[in-house]
PDB file of N, CA and C in Angstrom:
ATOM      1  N   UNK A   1      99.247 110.813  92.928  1.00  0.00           N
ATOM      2  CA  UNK A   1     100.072 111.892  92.437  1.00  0.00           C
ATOM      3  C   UNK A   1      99.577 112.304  91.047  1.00  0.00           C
ATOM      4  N   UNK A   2      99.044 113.525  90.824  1.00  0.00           N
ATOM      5  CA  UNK A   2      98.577 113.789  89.450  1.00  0.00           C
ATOM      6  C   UNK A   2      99.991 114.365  88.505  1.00  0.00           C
ATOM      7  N   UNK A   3      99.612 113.273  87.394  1.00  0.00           N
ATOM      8  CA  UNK A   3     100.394 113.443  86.090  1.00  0.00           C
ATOM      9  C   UNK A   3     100.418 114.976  85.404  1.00  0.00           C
ATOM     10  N   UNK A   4     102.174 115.410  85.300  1.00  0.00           N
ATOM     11  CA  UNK A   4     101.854 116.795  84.649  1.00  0.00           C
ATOM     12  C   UNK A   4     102.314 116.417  83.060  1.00  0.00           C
ATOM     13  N   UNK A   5     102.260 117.485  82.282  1.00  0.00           N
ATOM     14  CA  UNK A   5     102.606 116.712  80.853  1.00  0.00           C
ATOM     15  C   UNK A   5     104.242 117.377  81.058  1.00  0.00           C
ATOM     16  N   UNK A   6     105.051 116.142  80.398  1.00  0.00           N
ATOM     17  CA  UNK A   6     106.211 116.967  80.364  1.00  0.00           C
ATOM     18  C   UNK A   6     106.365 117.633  78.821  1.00  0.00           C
ATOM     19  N   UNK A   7     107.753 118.863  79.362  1.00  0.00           N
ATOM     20  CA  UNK A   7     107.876 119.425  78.436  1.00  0.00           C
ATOM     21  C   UNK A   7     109.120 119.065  77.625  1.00  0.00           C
ATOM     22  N   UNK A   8     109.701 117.810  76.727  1.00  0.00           N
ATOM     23  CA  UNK A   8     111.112 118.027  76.790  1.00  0.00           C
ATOM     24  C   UNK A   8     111.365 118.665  74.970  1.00  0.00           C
ATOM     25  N   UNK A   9     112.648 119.398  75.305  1.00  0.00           N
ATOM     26  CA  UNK A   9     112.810 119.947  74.633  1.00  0.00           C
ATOM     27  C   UNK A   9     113.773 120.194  74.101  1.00  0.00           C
ATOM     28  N   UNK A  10     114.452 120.409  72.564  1.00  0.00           N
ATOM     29  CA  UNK A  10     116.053 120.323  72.072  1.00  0.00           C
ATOM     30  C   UNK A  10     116.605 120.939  72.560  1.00  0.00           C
ATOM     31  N   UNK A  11     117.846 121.060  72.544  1.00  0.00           N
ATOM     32  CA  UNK A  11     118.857 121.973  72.614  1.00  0.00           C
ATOM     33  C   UNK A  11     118.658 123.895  72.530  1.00  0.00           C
ATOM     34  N   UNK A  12     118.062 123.859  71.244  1.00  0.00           N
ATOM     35  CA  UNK A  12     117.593 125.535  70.683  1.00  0.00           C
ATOM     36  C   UNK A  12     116.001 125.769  71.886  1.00  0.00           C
ATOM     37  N   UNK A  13     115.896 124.998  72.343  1.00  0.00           N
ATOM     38  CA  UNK A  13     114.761 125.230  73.282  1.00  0.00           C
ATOM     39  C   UNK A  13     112.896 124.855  72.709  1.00  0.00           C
ATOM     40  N   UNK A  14     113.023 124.292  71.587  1.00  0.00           N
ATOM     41  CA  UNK A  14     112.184 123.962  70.821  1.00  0.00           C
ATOM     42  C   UNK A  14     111.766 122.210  71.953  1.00  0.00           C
ATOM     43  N   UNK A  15     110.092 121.904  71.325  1.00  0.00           N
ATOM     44  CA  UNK A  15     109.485 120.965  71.780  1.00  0.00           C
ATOM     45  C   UNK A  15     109.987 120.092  71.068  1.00  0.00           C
ATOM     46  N   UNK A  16     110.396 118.609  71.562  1.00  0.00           N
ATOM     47  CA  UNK A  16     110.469 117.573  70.895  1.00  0.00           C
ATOM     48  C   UNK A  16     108.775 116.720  70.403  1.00  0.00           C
ATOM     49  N   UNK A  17     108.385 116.782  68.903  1.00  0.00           N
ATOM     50  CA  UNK A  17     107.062 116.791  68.583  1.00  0.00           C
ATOM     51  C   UNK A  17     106.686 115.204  68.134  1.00  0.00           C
ATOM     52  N   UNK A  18     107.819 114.371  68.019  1.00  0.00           N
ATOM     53  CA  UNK A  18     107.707 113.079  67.485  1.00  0.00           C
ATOM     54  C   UNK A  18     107.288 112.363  68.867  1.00  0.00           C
ATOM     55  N   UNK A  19     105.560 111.510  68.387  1.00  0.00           N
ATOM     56  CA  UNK A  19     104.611 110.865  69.657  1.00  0.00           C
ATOM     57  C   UNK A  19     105.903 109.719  70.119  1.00  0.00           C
ATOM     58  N   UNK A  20     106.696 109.336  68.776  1.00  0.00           N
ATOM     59  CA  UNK A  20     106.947 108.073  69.790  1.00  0.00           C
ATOM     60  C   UNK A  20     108.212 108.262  70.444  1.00  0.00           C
ATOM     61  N   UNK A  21     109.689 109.611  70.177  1.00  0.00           N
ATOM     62  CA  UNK A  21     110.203 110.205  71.061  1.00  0.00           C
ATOM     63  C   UNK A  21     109.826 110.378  72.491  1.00  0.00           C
ATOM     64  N   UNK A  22     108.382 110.970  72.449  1.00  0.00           N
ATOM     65  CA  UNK A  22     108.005 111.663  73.822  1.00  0.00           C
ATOM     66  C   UNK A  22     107.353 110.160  74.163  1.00  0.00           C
ATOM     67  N   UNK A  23     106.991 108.984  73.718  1.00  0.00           N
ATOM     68  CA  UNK A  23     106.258 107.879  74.606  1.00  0.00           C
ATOM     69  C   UNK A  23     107.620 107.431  75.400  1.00  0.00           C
ATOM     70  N   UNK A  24     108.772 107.050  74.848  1.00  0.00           N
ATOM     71  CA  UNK A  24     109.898 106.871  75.350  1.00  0.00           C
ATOM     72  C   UNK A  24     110.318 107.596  76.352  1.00  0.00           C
ATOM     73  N   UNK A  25     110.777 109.154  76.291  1.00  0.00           N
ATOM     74  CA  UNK A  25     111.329 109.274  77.247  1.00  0.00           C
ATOM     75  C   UNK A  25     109.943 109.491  78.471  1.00  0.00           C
ATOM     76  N   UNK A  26     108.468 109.472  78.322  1.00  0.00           N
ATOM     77  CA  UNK A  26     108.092 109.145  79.092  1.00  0.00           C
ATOM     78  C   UNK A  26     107.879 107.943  79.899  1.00  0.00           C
ATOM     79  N   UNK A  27     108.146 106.948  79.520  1.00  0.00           N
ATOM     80  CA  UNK A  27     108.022 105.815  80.151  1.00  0.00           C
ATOM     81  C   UNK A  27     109.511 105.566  80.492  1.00  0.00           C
ATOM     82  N   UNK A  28     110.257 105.918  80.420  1.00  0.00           N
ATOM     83  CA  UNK A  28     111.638 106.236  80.859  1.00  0.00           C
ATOM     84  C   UNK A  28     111.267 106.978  82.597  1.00  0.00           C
ATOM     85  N   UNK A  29     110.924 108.138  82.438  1.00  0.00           N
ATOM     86  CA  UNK A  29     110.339 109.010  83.294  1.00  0.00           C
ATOM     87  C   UNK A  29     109.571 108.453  84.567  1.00  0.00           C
ATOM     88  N   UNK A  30     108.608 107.510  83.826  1.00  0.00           N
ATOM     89  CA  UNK A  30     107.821 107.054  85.070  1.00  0.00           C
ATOM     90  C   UNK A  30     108.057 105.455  85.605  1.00  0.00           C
ATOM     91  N   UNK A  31     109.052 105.165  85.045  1.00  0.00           N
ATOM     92  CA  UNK A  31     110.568 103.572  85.238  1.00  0.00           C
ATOM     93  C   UNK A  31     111.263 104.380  86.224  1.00  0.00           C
ATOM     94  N   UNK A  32     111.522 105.601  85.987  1.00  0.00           N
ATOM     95  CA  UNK A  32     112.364 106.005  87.504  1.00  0.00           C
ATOM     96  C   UNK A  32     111.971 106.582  88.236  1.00  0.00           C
ATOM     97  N   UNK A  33     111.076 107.197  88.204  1.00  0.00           N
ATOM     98  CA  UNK A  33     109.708 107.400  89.212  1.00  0.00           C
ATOM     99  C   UNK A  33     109.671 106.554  90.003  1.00  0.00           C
ATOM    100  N   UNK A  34     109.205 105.374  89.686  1.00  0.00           N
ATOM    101  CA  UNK A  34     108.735 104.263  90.742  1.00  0.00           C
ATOM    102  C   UNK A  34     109.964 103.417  91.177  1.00  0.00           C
ATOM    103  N   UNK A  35     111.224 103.723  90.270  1.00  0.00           N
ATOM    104  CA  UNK A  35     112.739 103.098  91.255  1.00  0.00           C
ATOM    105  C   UNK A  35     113.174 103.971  92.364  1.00  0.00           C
ATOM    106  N   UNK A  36     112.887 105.259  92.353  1.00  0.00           N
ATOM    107  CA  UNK A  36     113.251 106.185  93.454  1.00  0.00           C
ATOM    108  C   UNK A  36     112.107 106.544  94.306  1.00  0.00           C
ATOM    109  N   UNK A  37     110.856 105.938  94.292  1.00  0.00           N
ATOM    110  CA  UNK A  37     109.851 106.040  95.459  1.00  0.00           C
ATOM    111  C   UNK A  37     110.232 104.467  96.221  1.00  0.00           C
ATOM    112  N   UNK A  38     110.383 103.576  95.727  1.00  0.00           N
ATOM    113  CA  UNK A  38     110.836 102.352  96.098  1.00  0.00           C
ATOM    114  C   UNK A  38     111.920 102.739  96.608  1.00  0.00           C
ATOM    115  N   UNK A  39     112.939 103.378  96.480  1.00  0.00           N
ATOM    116  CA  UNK A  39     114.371 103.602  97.190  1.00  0.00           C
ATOM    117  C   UNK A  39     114.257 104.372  98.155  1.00  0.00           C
ATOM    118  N   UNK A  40     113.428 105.658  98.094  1.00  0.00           N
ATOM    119  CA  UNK A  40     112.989 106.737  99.146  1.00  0.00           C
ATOM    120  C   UNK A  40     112.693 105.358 100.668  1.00  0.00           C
ATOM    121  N   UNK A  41     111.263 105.604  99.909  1.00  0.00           N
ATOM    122  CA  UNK A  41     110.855 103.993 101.312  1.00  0.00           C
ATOM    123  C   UNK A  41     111.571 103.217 101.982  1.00  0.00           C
ATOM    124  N   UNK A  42     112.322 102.748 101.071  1.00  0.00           N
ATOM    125  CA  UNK A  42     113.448 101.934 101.997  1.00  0.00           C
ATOM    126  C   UNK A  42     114.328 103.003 102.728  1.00  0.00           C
ATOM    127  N   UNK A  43     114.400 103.818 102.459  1.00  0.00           N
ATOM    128  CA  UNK A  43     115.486 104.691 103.044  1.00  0.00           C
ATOM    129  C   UNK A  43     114.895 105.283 104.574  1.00  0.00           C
ATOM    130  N   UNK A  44     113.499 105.778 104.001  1.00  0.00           N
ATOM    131  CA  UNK A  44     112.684 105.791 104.920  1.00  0.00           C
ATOM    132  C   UNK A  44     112.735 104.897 106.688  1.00  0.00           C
ATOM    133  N   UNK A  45     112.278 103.539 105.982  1.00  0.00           N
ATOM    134  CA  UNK A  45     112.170 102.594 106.825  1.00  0.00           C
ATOM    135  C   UNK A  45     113.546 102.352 107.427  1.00  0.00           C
ATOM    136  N   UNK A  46     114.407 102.630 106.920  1.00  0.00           N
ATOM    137  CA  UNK A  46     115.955 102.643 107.901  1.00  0.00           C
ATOM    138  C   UNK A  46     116.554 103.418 108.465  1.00  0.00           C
ATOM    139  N   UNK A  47     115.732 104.630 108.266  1.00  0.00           N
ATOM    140  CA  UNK A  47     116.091 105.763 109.123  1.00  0.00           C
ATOM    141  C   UNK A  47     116.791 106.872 108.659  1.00  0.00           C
ATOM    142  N   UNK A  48     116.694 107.036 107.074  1.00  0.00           N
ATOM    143  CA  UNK A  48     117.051 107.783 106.874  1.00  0.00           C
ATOM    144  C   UNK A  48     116.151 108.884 106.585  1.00  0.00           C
ATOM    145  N   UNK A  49     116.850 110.178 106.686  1.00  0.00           N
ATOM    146  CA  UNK A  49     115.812 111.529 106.426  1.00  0.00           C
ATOM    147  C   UNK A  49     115.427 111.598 105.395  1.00  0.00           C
ATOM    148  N   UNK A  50     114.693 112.132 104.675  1.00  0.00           N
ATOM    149  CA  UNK A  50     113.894 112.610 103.128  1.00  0.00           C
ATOM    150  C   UNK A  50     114.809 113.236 102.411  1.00  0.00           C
ATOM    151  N   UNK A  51     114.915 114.415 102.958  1.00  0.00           N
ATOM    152  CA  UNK A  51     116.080 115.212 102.941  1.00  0.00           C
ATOM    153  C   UNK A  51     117.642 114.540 102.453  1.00  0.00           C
ATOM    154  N   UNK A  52     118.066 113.975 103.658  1.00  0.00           N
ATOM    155  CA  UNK A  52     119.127 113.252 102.938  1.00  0.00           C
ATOM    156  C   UNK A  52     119.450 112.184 101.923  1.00  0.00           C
ATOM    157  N   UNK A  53     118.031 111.696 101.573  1.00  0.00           N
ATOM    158  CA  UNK A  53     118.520 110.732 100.338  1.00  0.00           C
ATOM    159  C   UNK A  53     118.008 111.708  99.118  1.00  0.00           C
ATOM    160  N   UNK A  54     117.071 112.717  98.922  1.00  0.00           N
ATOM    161  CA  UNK A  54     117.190 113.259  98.080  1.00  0.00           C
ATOM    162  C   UNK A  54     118.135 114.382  97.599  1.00  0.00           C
ATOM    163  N   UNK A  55     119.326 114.606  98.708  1.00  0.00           N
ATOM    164  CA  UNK A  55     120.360 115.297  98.684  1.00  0.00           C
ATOM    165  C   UNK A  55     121.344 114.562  97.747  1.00  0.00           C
ATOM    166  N   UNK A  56     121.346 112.966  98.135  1.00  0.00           N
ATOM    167  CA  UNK A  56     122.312 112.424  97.800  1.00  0.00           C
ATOM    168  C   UNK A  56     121.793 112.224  96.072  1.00  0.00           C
ATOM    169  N   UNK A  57     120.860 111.922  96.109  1.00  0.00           N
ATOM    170  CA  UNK A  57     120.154 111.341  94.565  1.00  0.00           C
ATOM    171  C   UNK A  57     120.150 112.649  93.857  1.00  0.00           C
ATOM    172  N   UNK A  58     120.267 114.256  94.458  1.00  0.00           N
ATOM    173  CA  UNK A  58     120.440 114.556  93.566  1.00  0.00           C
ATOM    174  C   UNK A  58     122.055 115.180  92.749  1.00  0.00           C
ATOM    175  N   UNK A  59     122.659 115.125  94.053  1.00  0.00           N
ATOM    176  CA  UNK A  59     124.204 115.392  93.375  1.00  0.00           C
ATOM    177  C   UNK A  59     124.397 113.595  92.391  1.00  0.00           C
ATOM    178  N   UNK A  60     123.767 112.952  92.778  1.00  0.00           N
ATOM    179  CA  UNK A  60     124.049 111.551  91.441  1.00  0.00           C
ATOM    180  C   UNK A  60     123.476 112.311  90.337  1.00  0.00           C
ATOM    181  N   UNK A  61     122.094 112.693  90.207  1.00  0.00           N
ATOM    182  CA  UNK A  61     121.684 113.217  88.778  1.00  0.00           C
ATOM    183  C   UNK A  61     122.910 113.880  88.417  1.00  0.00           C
ATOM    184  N   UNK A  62     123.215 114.941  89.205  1.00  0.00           N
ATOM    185  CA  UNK A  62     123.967 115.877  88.700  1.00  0.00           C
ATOM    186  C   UNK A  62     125.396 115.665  88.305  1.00  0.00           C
ATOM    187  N   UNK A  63     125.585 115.012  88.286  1.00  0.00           N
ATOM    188  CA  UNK A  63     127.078 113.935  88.603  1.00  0.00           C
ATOM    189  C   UNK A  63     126.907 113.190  87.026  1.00  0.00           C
ATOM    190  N   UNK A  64     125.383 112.958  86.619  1.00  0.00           N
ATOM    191  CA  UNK A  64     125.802 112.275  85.584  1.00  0.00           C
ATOM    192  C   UNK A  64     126.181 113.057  84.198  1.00  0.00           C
ATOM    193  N   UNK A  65     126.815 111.988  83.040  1.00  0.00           N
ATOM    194  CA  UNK A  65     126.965 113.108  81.897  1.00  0.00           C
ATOM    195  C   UNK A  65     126.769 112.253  80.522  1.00  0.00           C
ATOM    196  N   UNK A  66     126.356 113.146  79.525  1.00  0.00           N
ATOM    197  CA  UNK A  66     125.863 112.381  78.280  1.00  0.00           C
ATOM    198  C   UNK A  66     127.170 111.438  77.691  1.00  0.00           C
ATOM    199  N   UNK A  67     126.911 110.469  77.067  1.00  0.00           N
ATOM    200  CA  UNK A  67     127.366 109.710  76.327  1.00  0.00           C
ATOM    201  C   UNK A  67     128.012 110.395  74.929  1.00  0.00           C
ATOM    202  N   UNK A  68     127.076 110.688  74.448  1.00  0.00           N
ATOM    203  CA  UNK A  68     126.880 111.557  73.221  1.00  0.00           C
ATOM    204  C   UNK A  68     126.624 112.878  73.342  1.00  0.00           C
ATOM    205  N   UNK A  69     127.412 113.631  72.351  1.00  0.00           N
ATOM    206  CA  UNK A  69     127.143 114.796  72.807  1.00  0.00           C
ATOM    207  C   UNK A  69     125.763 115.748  71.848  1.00  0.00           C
ATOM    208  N   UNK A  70     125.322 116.585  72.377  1.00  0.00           N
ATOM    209  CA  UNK A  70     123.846 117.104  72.255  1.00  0.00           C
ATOM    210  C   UNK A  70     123.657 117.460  70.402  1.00  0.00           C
ATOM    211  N   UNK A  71     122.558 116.566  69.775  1.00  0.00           N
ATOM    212  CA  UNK A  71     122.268 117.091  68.724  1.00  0.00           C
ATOM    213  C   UNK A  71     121.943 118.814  68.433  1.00  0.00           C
ATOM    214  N   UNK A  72     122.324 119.247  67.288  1.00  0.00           N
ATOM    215  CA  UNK A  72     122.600 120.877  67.162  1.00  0.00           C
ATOM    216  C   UNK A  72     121.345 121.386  66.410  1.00  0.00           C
TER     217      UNK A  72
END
């Protein structure tokens, strides 16, 4: 799977520019990468559709909510 660069970015829509910000939430990024290809598979192997576990995984993203609320 080729690596894209991510883009993350504040609130005002600006790049977050600090290396060791962006090493974090990238290795954050690719920690759940490889927990939800590991979960896909299994889901896989039991019969479930593609489709439906990424249906379900994504109303969870969406489901979740910050702790803290967004620096201004």
């Amino acid at each position: 799977m080729e690596e894209k660069e991510e883009k993350w970015l504040r609130t005002d829509g600006t790049r977050i520019a600090c290396k060791e910000k962006i090493k974090v939430l990238t290795e954050n990024r690719q920690e759940i990468t490889s927990l939800l290809q590991d979960a896909l598979e299994d889901a896989i192997l039991m019969g479930c559709s593609e489709k439906s576990f990424k249906e379900v995984y994504m109303d969870l993203l969406n489901s979740l909510k910050a702790s803290y609320p967004e620096q201004k």
